[in-house]
Protein backbone atom coordinates (compact mmCIF):
# COMPACT_ATOMS: atom_id res chain seq x y z
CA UNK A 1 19.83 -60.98 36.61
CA UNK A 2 17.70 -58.15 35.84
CA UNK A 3 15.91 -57.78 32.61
CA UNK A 4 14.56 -54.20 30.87
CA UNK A 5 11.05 -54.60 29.00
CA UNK A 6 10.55 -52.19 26.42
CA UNK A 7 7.10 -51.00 25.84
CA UNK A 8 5.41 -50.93 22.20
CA UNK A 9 6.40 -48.03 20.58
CA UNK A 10 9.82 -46.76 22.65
CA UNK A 11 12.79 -46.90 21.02
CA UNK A 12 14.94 -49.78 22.22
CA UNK A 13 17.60 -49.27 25.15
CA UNK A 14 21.04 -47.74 23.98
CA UNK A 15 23.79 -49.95 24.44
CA UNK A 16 26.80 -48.51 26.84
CA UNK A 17 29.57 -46.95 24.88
CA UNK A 18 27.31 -46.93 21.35
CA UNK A 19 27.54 -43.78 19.62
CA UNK A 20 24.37 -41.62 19.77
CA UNK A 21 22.74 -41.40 16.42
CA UNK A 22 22.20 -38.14 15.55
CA UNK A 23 18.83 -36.93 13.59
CA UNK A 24 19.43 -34.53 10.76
CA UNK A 25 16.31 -31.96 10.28
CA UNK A 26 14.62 -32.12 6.46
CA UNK A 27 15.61 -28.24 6.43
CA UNK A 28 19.30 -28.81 6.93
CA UNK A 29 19.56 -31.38 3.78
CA UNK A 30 18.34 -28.75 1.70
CA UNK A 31 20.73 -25.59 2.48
CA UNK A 32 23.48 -26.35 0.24
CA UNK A 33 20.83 -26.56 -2.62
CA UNK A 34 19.31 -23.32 -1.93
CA UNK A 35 22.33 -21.33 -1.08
CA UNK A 36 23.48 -22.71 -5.19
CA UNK A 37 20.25 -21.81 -6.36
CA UNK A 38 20.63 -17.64 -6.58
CA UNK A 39 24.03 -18.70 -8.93
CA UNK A 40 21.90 -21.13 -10.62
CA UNK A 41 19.38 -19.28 -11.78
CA UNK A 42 21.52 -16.03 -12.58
CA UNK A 43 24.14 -18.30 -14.94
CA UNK A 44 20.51 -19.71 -16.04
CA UNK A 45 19.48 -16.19 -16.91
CA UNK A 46 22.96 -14.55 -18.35
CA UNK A 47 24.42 -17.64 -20.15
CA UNK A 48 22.56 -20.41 -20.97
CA UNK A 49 19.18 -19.07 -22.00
CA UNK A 50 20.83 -16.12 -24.15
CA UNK A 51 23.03 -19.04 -25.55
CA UNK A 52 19.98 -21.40 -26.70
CA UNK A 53 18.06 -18.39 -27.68
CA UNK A 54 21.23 -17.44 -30.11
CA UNK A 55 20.86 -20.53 -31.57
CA UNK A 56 17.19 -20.47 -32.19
CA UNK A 57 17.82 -17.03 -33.82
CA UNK A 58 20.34 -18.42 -35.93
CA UNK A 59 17.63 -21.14 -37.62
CA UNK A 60 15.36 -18.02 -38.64
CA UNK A 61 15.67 -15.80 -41.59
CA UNK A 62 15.84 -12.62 -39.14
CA UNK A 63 15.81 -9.60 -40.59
CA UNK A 64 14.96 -5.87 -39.92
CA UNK A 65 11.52 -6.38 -40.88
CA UNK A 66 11.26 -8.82 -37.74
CA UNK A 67 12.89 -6.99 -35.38
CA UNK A 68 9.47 -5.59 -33.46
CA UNK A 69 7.97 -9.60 -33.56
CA UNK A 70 11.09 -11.76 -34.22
CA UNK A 71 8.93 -14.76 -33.43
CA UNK A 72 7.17 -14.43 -36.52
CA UNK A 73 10.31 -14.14 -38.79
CA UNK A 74 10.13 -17.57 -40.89
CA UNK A 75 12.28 -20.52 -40.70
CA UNK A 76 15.21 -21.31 -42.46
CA UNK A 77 17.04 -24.45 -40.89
CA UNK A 78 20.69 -24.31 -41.91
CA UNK A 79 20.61 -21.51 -44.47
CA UNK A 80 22.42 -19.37 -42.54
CA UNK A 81 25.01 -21.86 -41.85
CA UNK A 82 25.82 -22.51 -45.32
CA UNK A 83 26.04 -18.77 -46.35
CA UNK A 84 28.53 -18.69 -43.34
CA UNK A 85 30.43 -21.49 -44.30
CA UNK A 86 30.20 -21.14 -48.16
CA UNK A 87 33.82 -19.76 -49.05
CA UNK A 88 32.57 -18.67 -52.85
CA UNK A 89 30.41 -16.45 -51.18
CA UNK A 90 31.84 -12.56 -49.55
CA UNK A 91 29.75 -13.36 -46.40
CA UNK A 92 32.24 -16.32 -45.90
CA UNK A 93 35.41 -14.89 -47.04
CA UNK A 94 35.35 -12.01 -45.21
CA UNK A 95 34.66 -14.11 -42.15
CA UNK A 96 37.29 -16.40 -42.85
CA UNK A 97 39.51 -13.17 -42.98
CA UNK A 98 38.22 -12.30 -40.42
CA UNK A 99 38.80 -15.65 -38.50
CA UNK A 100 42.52 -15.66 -39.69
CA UNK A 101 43.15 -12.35 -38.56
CA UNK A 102 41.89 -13.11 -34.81
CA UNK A 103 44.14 -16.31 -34.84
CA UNK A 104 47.23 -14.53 -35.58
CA UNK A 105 46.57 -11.72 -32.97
CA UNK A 106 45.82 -14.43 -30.41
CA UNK A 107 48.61 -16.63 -31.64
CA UNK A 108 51.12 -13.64 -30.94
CA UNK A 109 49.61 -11.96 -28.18
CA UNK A 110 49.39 -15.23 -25.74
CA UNK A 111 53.31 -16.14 -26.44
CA UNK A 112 54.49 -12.82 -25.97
CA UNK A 113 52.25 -12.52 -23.01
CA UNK A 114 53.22 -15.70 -21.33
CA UNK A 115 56.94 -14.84 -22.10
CA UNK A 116 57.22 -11.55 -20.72
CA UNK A 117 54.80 -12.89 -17.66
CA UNK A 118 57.11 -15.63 -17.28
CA UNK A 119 60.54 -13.42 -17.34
CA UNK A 120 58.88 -10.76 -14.70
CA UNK A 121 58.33 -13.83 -12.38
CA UNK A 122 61.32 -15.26 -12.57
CA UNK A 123 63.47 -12.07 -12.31
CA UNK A 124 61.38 -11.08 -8.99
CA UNK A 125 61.82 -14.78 -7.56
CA UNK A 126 64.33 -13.55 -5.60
CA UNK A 127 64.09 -11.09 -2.46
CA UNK A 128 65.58 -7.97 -3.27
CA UNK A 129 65.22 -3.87 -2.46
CA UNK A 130 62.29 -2.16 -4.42
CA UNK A 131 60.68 -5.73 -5.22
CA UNK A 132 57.15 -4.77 -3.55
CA UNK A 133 57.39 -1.94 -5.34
CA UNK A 134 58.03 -3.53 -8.73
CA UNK A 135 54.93 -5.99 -8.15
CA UNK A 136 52.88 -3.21 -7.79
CA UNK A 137 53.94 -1.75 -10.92
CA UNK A 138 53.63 -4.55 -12.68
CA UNK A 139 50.62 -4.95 -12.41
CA UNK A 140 48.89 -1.44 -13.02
CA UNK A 141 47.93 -2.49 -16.84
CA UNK A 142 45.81 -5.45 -15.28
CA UNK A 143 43.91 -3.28 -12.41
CA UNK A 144 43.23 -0.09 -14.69
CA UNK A 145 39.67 -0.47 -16.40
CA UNK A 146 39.62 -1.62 -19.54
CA UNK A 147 38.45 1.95 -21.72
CA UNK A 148 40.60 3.85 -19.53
CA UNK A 149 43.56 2.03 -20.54
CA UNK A 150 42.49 1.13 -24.07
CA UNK A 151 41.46 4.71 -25.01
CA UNK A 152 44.78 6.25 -23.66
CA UNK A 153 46.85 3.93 -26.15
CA UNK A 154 44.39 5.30 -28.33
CA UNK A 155 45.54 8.80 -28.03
CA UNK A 156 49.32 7.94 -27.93
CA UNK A 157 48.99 6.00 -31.08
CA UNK A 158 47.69 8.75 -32.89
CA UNK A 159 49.49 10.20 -36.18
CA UNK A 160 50.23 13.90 -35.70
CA UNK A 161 49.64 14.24 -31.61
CA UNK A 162 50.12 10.64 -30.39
CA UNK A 163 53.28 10.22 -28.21
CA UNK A 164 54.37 7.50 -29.99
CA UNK A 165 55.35 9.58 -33.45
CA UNK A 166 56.65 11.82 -30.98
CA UNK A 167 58.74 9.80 -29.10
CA UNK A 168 59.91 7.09 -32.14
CA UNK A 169 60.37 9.95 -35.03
CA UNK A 170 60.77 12.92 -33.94
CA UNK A 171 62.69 12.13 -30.70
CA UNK A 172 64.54 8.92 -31.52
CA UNK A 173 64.55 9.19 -35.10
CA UNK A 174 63.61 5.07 -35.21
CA UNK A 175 60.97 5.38 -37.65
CA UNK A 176 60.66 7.81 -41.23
CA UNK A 177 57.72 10.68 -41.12
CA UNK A 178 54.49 9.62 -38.84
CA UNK A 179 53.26 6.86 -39.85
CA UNK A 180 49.28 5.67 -39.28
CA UNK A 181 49.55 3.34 -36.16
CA UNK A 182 45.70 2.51 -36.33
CA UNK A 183 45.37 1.99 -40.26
CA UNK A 184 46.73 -0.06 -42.55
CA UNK A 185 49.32 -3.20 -41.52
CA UNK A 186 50.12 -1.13 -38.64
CA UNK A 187 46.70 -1.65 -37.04
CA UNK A 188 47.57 -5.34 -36.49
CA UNK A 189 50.74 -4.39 -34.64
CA UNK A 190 49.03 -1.66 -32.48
CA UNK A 191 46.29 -4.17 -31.80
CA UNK A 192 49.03 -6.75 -30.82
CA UNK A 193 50.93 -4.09 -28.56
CA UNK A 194 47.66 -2.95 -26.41
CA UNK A 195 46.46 -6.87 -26.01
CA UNK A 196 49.90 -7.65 -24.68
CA UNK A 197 50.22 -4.89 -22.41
CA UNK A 198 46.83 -5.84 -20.96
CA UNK A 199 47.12 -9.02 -20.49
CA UNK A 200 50.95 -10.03 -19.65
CA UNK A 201 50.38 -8.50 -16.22
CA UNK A 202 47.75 -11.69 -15.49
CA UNK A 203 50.33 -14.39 -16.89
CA UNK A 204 53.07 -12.65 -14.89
CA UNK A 205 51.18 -12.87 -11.50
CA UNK A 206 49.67 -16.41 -12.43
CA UNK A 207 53.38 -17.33 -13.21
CA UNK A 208 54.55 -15.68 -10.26
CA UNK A 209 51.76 -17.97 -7.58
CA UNK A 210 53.14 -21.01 -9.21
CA UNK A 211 56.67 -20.08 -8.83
CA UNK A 212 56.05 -19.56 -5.14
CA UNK A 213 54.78 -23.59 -4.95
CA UNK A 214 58.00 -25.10 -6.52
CA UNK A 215 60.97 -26.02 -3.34
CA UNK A 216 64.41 -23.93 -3.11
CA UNK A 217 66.01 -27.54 -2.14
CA UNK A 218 65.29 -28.56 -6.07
CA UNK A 219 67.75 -25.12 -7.33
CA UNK A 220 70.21 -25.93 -4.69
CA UNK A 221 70.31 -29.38 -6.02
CA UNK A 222 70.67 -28.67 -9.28
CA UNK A 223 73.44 -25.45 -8.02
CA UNK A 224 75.41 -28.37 -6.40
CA UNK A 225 75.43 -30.21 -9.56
CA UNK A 226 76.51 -27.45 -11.74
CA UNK A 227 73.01 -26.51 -13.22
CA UNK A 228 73.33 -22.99 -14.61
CA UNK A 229 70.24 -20.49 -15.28
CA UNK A 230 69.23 -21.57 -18.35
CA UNK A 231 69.45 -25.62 -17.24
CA UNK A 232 67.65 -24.33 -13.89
CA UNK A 233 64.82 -23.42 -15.83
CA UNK A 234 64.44 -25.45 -18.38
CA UNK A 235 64.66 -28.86 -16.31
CA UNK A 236 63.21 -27.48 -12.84
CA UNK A 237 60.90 -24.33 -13.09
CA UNK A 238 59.20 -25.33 -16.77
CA UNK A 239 58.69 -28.63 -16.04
CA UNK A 240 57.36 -28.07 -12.25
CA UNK A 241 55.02 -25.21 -14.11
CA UNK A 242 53.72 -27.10 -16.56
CA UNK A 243 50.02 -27.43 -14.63
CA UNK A 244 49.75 -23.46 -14.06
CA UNK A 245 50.77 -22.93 -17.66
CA UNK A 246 48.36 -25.38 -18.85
CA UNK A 247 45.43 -23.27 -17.79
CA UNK A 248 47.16 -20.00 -18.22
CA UNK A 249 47.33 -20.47 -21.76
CA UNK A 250 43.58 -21.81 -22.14
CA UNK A 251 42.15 -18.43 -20.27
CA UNK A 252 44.59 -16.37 -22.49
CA UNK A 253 43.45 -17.87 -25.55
CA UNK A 254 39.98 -17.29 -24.80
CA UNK A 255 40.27 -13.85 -23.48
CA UNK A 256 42.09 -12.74 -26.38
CA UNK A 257 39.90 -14.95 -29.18
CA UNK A 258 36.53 -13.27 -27.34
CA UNK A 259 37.94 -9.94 -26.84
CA UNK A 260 35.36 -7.40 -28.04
CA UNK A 261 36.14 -4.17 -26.27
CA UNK A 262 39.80 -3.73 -26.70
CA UNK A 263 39.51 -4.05 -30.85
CA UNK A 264 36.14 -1.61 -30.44
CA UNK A 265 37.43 1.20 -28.73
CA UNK A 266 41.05 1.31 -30.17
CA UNK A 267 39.20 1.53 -33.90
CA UNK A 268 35.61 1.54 -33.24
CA UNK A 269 35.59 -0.23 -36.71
CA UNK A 270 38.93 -2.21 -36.91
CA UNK A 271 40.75 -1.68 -40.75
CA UNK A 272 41.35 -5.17 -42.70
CA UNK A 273 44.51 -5.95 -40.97
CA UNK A 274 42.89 -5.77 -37.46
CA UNK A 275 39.66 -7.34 -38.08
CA UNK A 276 39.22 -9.62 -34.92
CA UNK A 277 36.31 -11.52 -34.80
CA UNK A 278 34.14 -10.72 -32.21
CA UNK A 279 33.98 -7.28 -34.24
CA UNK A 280 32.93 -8.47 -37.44
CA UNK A 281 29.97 -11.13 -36.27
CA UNK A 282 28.65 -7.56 -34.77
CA UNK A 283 28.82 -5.71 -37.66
CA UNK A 284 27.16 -8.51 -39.26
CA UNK A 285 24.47 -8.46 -37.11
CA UNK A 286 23.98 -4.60 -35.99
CA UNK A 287 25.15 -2.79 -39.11
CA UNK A 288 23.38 -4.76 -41.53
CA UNK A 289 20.09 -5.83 -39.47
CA UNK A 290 20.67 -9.49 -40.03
CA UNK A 291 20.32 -11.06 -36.76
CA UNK A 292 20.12 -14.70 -38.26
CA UNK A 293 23.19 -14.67 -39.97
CA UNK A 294 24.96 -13.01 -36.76
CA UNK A 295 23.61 -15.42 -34.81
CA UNK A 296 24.96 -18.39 -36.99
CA UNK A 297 28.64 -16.77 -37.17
CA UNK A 298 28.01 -16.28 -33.12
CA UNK A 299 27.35 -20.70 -33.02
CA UNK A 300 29.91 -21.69 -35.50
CA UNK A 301 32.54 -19.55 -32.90
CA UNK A 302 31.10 -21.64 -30.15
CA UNK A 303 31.57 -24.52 -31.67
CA UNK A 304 35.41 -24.15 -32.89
CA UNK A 305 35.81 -22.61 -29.14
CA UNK A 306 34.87 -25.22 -27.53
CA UNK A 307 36.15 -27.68 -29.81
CA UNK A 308 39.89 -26.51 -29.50
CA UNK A 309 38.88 -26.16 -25.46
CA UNK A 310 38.25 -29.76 -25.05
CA UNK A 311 41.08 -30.75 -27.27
CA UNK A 312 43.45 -28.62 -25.30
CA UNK A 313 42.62 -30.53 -22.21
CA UNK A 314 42.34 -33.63 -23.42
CA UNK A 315 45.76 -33.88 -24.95
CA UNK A 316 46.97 -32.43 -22.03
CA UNK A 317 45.08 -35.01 -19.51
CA UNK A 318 46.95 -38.05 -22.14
CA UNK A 319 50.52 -36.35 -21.79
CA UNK A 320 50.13 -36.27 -18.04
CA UNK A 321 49.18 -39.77 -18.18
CA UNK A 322 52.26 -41.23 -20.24
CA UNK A 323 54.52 -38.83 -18.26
């Protein structure tokens, strides 16, 4: 019987059939970290330094007169805050208008979204002639860019040339005279009418992706036991959707709750009745010069955001769990 002597130094004899142990190189460990670090630093320089520098801004009484060396405008702490918050106060009553109004728009805008989204889906669940071509079509509103689609509304809803006078009074005869579609109580409907034409497109092809995950077997089950339409979808498709429409209805509501440029261009400076937010914590800060103040409104929306973010998902993480 033979016996192998290793030397100092070697590496001892591999045994037969043991796996060979492979070395990694010191570069390799590292790629995954430097191919996240370009994304790292850009959502470093777009989100979260703007973000803390917003709410450094919002501590300092920042004015026009510190606009050139903002640095040197002087501290306030929570001032700001509490002329935000303050409800005797115009500043806060017009933003808690203001607030109000952008809760019923969104309220609206992401049920009647998610309804007609949810109706397209369903009615093109089924194979039928001209279905591609009803897709496409569907979908236009969400692929056209946002000004070209908001600014063509913009013309149509106008009072003595818009095609919507034309077509509903002087056409139709549905409505008396021309009435002002982007003044008044009517600016809360036309604001309404553009958000949901811009955005039901997304819930209807989100809708339509989960629809396309839920088994035929479970309709012809419920066919064979005498489930009609309406049973159908109310104990097979809404139930089986209920994950897809959990997040749908998050990114609506933040869409619409953040939406800036559909409000802007449609009014450029929204009447009472269409005052959304985002709009208003811009005039505060750009029309009047007071960046502090904007910059408080701008935190307190954060806050409430993200807030009723986290309290979306975790009531919805404690239903799944007792379901």
């Amino acid at each position: 019987m033979s016996t192998t002597v290793t030397a100092p130094g070697d590496a001892p004899p591999r045994a037969p059939g043991a796996p060979r142990r492979r070395f990694r190189r010191p570069g390799r460990a590292l790629l995954p970290y430097l191919l996240v670090l370009p994304a790292l630093i850009a959502e470093l320089a777009i989100h979260v330094i703007p973000m803390l520098v917003g709410v450094w801004m919002s501590l300092l009484h920042l004015t026009q007169f510190f606009i050139r060396n903002w640095t040197a405008a002087p501290y306030g702490g929570l001032a700001n805050y509490r002329v935000a918050v303050d409800t005797h106060g115009p500043v806060a009553k017009d933003l808690l208008h203001s607030f109000l109004i952008t809760v019923g728009v969104t309220a609206v805008v992401v049920a009647l979204s998610w309804l007609f989204g949810l109706a397209a889906a369903v009615f093109l669940e089924r194979p039928f002639r001209g279905r591609a071509a009803l897709r496409t079509l569907f979908l236009v509103p969400y692929a056209l860019p946002v000004f070209t689609a908001v600014i063509t509304w913009r013309f149509m809803l106008q009072r003595d040339s818009g095609m919507v006078n034309n077509v509903l009074s002087d056409k139709l005869h549905l409505v008396h005279g021309h009435p002002f579609w982007l003044l008044g109580g009517n600016s809360f409907v036309s604001l309404v009418l553009v958000n949901v034409w811009r955005l039901w497109p997304f819930a209807f092809l989100t809708l339509m992706a989960g629809l396309q995950s839920i088994p035929g077997d479970l309709y012809e089950a419920a066919a064979i036991d005498g489930a009609g339409f309406l049973r159908r979808l109310r104990s097979v498709t809404l139930p089986l959707l209920r994950p897809v429409n959990r997040v749908l209805v998050l990114v609506l509501f933040l869409w619409t709750f953040n939406d800036f440029n559909t409000a802007y261009i449609l009014f450029e400076q929204p009447p009472a009745d269409a005052d959304m937010i985002s709009i208003h914590i811009y005039n505060a800060s750009f029309l009047t010069w007071n960046f502090g103040l904007g910059s408080a409104m701008s935190v307190l929306l954060l806050a409430f955001l993200l807030i009723v973010t986290l309290g979306y998902l975790g009531a919805g993480k404690l239903r799944s769990r007792h379901a």
